[in-house]
Protein backbone atom coordinates (compact mmCIF):
# COMPACT_ATOMS: atom_id res chain seq x y z
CA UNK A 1 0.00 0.00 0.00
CA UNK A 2 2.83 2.73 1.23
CA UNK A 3 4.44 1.65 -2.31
CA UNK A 4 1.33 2.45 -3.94
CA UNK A 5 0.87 5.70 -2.43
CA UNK A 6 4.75 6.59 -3.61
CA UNK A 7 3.48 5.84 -7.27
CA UNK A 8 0.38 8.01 -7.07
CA UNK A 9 2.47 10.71 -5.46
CA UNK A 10 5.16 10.62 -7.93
CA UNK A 11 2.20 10.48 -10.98
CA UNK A 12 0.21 13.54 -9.57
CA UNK A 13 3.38 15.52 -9.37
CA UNK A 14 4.51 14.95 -12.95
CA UNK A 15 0.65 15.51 -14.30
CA UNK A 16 1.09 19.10 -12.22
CA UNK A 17 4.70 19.69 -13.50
CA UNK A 18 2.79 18.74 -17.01
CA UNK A 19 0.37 21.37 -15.87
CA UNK A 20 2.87 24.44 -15.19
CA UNK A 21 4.40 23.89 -17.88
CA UNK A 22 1.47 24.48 -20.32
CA UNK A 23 0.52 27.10 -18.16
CA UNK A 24 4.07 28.95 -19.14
CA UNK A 25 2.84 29.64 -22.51
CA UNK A 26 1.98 33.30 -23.76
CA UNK A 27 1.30 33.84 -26.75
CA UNK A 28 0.35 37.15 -28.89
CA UNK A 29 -2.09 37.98 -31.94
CA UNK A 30 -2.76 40.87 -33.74
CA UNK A 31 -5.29 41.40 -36.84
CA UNK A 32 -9.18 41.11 -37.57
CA UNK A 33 -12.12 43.14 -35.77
CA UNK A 34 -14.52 40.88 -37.55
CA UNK A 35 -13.97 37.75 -35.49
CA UNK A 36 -12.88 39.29 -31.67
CA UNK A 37 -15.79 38.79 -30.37
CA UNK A 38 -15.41 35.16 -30.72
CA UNK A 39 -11.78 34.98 -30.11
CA UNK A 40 -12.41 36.96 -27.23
CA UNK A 41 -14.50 34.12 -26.05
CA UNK A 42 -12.27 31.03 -27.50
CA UNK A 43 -8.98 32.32 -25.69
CA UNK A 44 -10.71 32.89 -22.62
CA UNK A 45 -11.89 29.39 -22.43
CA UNK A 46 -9.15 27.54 -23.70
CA UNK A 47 -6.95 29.50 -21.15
CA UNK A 48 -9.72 27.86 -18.12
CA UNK A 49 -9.15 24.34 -19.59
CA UNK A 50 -5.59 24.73 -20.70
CA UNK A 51 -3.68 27.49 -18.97
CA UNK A 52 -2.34 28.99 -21.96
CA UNK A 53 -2.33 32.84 -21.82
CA UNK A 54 -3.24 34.97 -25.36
CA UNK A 55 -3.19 38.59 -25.69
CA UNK A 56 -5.15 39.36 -28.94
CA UNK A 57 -5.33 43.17 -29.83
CA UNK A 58 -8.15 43.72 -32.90
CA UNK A 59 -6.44 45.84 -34.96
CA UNK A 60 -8.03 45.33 -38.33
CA UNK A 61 -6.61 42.54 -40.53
CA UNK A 62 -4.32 44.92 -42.15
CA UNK A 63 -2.61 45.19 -38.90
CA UNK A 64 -2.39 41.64 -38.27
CA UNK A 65 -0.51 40.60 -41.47
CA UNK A 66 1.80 43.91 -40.78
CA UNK A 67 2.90 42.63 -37.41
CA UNK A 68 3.29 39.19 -38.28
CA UNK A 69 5.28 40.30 -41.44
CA UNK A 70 7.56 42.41 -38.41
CA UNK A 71 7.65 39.14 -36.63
CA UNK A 72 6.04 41.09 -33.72
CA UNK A 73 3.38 38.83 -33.03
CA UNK A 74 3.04 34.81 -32.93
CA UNK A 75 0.12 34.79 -35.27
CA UNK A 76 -1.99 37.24 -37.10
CA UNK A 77 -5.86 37.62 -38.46
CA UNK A 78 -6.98 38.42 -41.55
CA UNK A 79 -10.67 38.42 -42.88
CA UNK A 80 -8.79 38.63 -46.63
CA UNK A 81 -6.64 36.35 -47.87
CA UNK A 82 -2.76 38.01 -48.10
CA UNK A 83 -2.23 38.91 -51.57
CA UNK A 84 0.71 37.45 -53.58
CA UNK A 85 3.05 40.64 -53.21
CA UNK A 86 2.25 40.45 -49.60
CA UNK A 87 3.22 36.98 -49.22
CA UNK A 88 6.04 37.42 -51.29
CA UNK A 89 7.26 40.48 -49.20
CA UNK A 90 6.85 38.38 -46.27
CA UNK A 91 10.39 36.85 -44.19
CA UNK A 92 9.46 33.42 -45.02
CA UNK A 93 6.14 31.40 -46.05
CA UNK A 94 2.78 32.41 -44.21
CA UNK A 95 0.00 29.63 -44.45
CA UNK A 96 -3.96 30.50 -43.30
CA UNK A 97 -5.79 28.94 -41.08
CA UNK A 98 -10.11 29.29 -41.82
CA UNK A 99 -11.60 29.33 -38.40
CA UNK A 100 -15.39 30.46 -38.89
CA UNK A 101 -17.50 32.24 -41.40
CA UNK A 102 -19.35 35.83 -40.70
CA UNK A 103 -21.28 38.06 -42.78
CA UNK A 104 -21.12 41.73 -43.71
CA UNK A 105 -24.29 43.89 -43.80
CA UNK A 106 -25.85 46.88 -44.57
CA UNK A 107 -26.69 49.76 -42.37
CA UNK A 108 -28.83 52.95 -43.15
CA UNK A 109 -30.61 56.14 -41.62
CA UNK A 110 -34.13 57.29 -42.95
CA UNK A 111 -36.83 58.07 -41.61
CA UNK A 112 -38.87 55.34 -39.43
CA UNK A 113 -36.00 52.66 -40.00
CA UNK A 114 -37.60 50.34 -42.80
CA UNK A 115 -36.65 46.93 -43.85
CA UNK A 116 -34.82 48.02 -46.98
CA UNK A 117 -33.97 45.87 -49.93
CA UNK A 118 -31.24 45.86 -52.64
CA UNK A 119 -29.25 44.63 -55.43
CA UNK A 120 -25.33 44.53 -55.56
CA UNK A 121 -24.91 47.11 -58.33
CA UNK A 122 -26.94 49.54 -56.86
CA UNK A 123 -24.85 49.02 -53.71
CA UNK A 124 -21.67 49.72 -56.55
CA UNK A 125 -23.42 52.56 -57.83
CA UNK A 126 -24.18 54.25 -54.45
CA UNK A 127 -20.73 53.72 -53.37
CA UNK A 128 -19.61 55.21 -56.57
CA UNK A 129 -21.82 58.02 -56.49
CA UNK A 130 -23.66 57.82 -59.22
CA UNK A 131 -26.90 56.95 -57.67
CA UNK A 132 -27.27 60.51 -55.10
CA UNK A 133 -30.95 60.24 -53.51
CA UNK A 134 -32.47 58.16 -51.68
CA UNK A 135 -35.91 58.21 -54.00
CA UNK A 136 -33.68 57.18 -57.14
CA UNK A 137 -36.37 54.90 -59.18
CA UNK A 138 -34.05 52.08 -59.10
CA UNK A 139 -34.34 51.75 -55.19
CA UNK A 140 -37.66 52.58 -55.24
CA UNK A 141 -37.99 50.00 -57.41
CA UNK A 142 -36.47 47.68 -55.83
CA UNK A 143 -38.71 48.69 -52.33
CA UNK A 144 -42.25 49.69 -53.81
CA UNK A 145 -43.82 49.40 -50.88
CA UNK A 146 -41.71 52.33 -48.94
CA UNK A 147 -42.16 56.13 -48.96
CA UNK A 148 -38.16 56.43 -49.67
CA UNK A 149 -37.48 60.53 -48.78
CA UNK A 150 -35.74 63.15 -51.00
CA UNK A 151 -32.58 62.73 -49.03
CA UNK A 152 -29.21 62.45 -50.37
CA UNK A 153 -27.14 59.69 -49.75
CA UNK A 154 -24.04 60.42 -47.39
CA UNK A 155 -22.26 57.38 -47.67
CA UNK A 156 -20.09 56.01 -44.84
CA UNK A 157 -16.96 53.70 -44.75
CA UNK A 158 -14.34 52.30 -42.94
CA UNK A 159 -11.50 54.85 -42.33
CA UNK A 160 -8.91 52.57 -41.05
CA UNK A 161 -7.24 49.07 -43.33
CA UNK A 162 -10.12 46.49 -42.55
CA UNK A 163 -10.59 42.96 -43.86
CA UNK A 164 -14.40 44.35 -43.76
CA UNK A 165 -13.50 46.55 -46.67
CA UNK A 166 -11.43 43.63 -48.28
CA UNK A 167 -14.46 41.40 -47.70
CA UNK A 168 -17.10 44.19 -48.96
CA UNK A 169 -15.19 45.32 -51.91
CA UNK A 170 -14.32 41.99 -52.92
CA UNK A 171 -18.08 41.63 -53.50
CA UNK A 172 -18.58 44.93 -55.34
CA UNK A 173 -15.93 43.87 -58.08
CA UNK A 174 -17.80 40.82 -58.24
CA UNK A 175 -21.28 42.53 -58.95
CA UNK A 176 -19.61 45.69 -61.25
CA UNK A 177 -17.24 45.88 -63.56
CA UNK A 178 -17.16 49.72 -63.10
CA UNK A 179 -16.33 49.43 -59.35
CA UNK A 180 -13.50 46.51 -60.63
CA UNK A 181 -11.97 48.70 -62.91
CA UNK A 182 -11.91 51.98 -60.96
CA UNK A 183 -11.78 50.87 -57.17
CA UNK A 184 -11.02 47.45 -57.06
CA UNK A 185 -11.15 45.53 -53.64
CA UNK A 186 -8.65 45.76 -50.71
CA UNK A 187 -8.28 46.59 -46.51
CA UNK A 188 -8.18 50.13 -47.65
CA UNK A 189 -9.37 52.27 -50.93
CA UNK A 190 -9.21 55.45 -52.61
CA UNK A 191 -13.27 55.81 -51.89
CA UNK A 192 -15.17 58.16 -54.76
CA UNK A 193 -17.12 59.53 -52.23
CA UNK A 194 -18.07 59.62 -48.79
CA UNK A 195 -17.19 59.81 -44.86
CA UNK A 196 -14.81 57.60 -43.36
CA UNK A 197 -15.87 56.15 -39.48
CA UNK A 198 -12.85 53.87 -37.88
CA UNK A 199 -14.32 50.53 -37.40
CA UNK A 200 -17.39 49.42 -36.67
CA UNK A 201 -18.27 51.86 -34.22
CA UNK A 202 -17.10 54.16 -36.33
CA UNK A 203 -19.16 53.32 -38.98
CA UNK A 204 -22.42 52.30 -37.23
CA UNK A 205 -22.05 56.07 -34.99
CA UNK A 206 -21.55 57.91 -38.48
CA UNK A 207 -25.11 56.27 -39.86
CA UNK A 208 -26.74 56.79 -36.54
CA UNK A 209 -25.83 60.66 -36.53
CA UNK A 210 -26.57 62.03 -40.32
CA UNK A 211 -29.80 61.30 -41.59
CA UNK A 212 -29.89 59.33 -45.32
CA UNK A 213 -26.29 57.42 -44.53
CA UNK A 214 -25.52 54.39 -45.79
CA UNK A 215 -23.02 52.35 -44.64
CA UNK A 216 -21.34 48.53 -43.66
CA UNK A 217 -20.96 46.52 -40.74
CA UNK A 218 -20.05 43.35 -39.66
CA UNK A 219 -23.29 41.08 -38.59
CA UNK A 220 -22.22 40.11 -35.38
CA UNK A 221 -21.94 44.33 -34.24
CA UNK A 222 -25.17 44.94 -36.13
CA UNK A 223 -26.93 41.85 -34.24
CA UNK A 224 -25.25 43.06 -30.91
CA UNK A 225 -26.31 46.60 -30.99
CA UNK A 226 -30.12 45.99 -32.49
CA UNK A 227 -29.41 47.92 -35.75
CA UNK A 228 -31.81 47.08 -38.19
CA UNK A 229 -29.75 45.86 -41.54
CA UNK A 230 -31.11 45.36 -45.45
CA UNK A 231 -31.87 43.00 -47.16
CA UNK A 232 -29.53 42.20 -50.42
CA UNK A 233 -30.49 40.31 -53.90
CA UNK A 234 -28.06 36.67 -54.11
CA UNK A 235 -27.09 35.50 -57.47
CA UNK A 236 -29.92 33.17 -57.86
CA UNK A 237 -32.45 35.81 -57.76
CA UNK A 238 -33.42 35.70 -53.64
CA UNK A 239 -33.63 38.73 -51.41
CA UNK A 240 -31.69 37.19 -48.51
CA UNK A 241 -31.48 38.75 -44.65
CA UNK A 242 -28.19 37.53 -43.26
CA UNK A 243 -28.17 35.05 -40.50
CA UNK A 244 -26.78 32.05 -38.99
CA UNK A 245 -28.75 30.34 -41.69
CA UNK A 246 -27.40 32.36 -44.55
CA UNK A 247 -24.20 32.47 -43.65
CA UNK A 248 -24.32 29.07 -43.09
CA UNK A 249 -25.74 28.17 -46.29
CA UNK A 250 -23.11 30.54 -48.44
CA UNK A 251 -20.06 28.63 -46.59
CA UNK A 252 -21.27 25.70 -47.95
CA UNK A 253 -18.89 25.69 -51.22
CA UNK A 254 -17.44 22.95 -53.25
CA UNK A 255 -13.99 23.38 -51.84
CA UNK A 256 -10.46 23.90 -54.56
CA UNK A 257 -7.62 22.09 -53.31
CA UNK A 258 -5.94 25.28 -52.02
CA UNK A 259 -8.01 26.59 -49.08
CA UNK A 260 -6.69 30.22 -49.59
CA UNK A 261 -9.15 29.97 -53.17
CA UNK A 262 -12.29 29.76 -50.94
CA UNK A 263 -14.67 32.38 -52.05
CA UNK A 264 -17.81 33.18 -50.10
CA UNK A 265 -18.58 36.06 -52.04
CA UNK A 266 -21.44 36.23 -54.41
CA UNK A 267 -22.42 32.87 -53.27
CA UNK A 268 -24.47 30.70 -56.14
CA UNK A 269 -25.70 29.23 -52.76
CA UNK A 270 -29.92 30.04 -53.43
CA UNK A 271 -30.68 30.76 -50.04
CA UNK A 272 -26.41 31.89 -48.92
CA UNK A 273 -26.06 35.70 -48.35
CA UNK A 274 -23.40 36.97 -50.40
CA UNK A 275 -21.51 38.98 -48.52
CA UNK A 276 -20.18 36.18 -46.50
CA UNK A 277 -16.35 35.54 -45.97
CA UNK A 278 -14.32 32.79 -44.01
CA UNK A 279 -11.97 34.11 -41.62
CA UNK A 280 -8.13 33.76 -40.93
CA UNK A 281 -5.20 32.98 -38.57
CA UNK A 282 -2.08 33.20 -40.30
CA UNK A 283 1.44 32.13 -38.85
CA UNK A 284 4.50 30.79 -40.28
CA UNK A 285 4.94 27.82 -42.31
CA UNK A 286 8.27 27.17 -40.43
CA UNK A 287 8.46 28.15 -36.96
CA UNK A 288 11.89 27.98 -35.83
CA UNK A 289 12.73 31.49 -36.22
CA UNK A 290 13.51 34.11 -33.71
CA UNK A 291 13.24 32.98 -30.08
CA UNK A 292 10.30 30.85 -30.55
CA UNK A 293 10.75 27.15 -28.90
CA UNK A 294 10.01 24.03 -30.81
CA UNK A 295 7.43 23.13 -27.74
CA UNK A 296 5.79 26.64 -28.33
CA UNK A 297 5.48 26.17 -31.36
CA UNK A 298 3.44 23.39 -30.74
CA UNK A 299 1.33 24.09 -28.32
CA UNK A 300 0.26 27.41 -30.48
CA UNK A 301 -0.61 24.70 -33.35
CA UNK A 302 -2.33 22.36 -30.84
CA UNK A 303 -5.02 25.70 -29.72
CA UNK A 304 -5.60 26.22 -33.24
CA UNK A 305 -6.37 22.58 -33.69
CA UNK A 306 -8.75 22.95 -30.58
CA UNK A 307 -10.22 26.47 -32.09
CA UNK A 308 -11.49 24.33 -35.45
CA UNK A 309 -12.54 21.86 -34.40
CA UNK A 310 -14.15 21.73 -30.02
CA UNK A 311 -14.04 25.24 -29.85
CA UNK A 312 -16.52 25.33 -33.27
CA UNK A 313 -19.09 24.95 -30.86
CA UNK A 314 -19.29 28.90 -29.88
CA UNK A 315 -19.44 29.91 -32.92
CA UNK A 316 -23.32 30.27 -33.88
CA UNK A 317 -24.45 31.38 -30.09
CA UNK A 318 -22.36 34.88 -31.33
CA UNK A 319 -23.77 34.25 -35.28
CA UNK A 320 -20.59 33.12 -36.57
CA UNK A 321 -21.10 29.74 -39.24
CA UNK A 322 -19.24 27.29 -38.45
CA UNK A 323 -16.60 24.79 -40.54
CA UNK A 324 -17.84 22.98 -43.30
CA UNK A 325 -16.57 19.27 -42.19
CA UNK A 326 -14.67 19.62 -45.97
CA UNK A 327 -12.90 23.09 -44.90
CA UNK A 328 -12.21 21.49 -41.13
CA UNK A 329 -10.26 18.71 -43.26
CA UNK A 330 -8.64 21.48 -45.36
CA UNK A 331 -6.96 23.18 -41.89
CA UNK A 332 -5.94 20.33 -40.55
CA UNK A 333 -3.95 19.78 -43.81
CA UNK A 334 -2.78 23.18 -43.48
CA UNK A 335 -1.71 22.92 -39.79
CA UNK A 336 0.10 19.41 -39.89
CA UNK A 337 1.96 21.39 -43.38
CA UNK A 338 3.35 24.12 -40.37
CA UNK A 339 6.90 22.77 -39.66
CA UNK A 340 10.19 22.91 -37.24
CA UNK A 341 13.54 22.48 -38.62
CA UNK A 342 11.98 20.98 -41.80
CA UNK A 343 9.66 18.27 -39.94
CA UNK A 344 5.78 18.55 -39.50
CA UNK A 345 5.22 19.41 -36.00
CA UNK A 346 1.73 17.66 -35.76
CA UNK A 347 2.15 14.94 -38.07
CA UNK A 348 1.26 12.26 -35.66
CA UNK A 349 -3.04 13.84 -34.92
């Protein structure tokens, strides 16, 4: 019995050395407003079950990919895929991670706060000025049933580099080929018109305070703060309200053998809103580099393992869509590619 007792003791202090030693991890992101409220919620759990610290500052996604290009961060976020002269600028390889799929909706001020409708190019054409009032006869065509007002349109947009922008522009050049050619899609623009509002407060104050705005937001702050949002016209013809069920339905894509040439955009989903995006965490393809640590290393690819797959769960309580099962395949492919020295780090889950 006493050498029975030794064992136990000698087990229970190894499991608790195991224990510290996890807890000695801190690690630091940088990047995407569009998913912190969810990785607010992720890190904090995973640092109840697993003691692993995480500082995450939402920055925008342009932010993210700067800092992990400065090697000032252990991973960044991006709601747009880098671009090839980003990667290529880059110290070494960067592979993304897709962790969940949002939504980005419109936002607008007129009188007694209807439920609006539209199509995408007369979203392009208001963000390119050409359409000016509110009682143009192509929206009021498009909501007959609403006493539009004589207002002008004050269009609003993110000031600061935002994967929102990517995400919404991205769709625009998808639905014009006049805002394609003369804007084109990216974290920040040279607008044609228009007031700039940094982030989505920014954005969402801007609309609330100067009557006939117009202006984008990510679902999950619209939902939040009980701003009413528009309806918008899909590719098969359907006037779609984004949702859980939406979003849902628009991340359910035949998926290309390279996960970075997911598109939720313009969804031919029928019933998928089209301004839906996956979203990224992007780190190093090799990880020995500075004075990161071989078990650091892993133990920053083993949370990201836990944040697509059990952590997946908290994703639709805060209206984020999660993982197709084929996309959940597609980052565990990318994470066992993530090496040390040469050698996959996770090669053995």
């Amino acid at each position: 019995m006493r050498v029975r007792k030794i064992i136990m003791a000698a087990a229970l202090v190894v499991c608790l050395a195991g224990i510290g030693f996890a807890q000695s991890f801190q690690f630091v992101g940088a990047g995407a407003t569009f998913p912190a409220p969810l990785y607010t919620k992720m890190f904090d759990e995973y640092s109840k079950q697993f003691g692993v610290q995480v500082n995450y500052q939402a920055i925008g996604s342009g932010g993210g990919q700067a800092q992990l290009k400065g090697k000032t961060v252990d991973f960044g976020a991006t709601d747009v895929i880098m671009t090839a002269k980003d990667l290529a600028d880059a110290p070494a390889a960067i592979v993304h991670v897709p962790t969940v799929a949002g939504a980005v909706v419109l936002v607008a001020n007129i009188p007694g706060n209807p439920q609006l409708k539209f199509t995408g190019d007369i979203v392009a054409d208001i963000y390119l000025g050409k359409i000016k009032k509110w009682d143009d006869p192509r929206v009021k065509a498009e909501n007959p049933s609403i006493q539009l007002p004589s207002l002008p349109f004050t269009v609003v947009h993110r000031s600061d580099g935002s994967g929102t922008t990517a995400v919404f522009s991205d769709y625009l050049c998808k639905v014009s080929d006049e805002w394609k050619s003369k804007v084109g899609t990216g974290t920040s623009l040279n607008w044609p018109v228009g007031v700039g509002g940094k982030g989505n407060p920014g954005v969402a104050g801007l609309v609330k305070q100067l009557p006939g705005s117009f202006g984008y937001v990510e679902l999950i702050y619209a939902s939040q703060n009980s701003i009413p949002f528009a309806l918008l016209k899909n590719k098969a013809g359907n006037y779609i309200q984004a949702s859980l069920e939406s979003t849902t339905a628009a991340a359910d894509v035949a998926v290309p053998a390279d996960v970075t040439q997911i598109s939720l955009t313009n969804t031919d989903a029928p019933q998928g809103y089209p301004i839906s995006t996956f979203t990224w965490l992007i780190i190093y393809k090799e990880q020995h580099y500075g004075n990161n640590t071989k078990a650091k290393a892993e133990a920053l690819l083993k949370m990201f393992w836990w944040i697509t797959h059990d952590a997946q769960k908290m994703a639709n309580p805060l209206v984020y869509a999660t993982l197709p099962n084929a996309v959940v395949k597609k980052a565990e492919d990318v994470l066992k590619s993530v090496t040390w020295d040469g050698q996959p780090i996770l090669a053995k889950m």
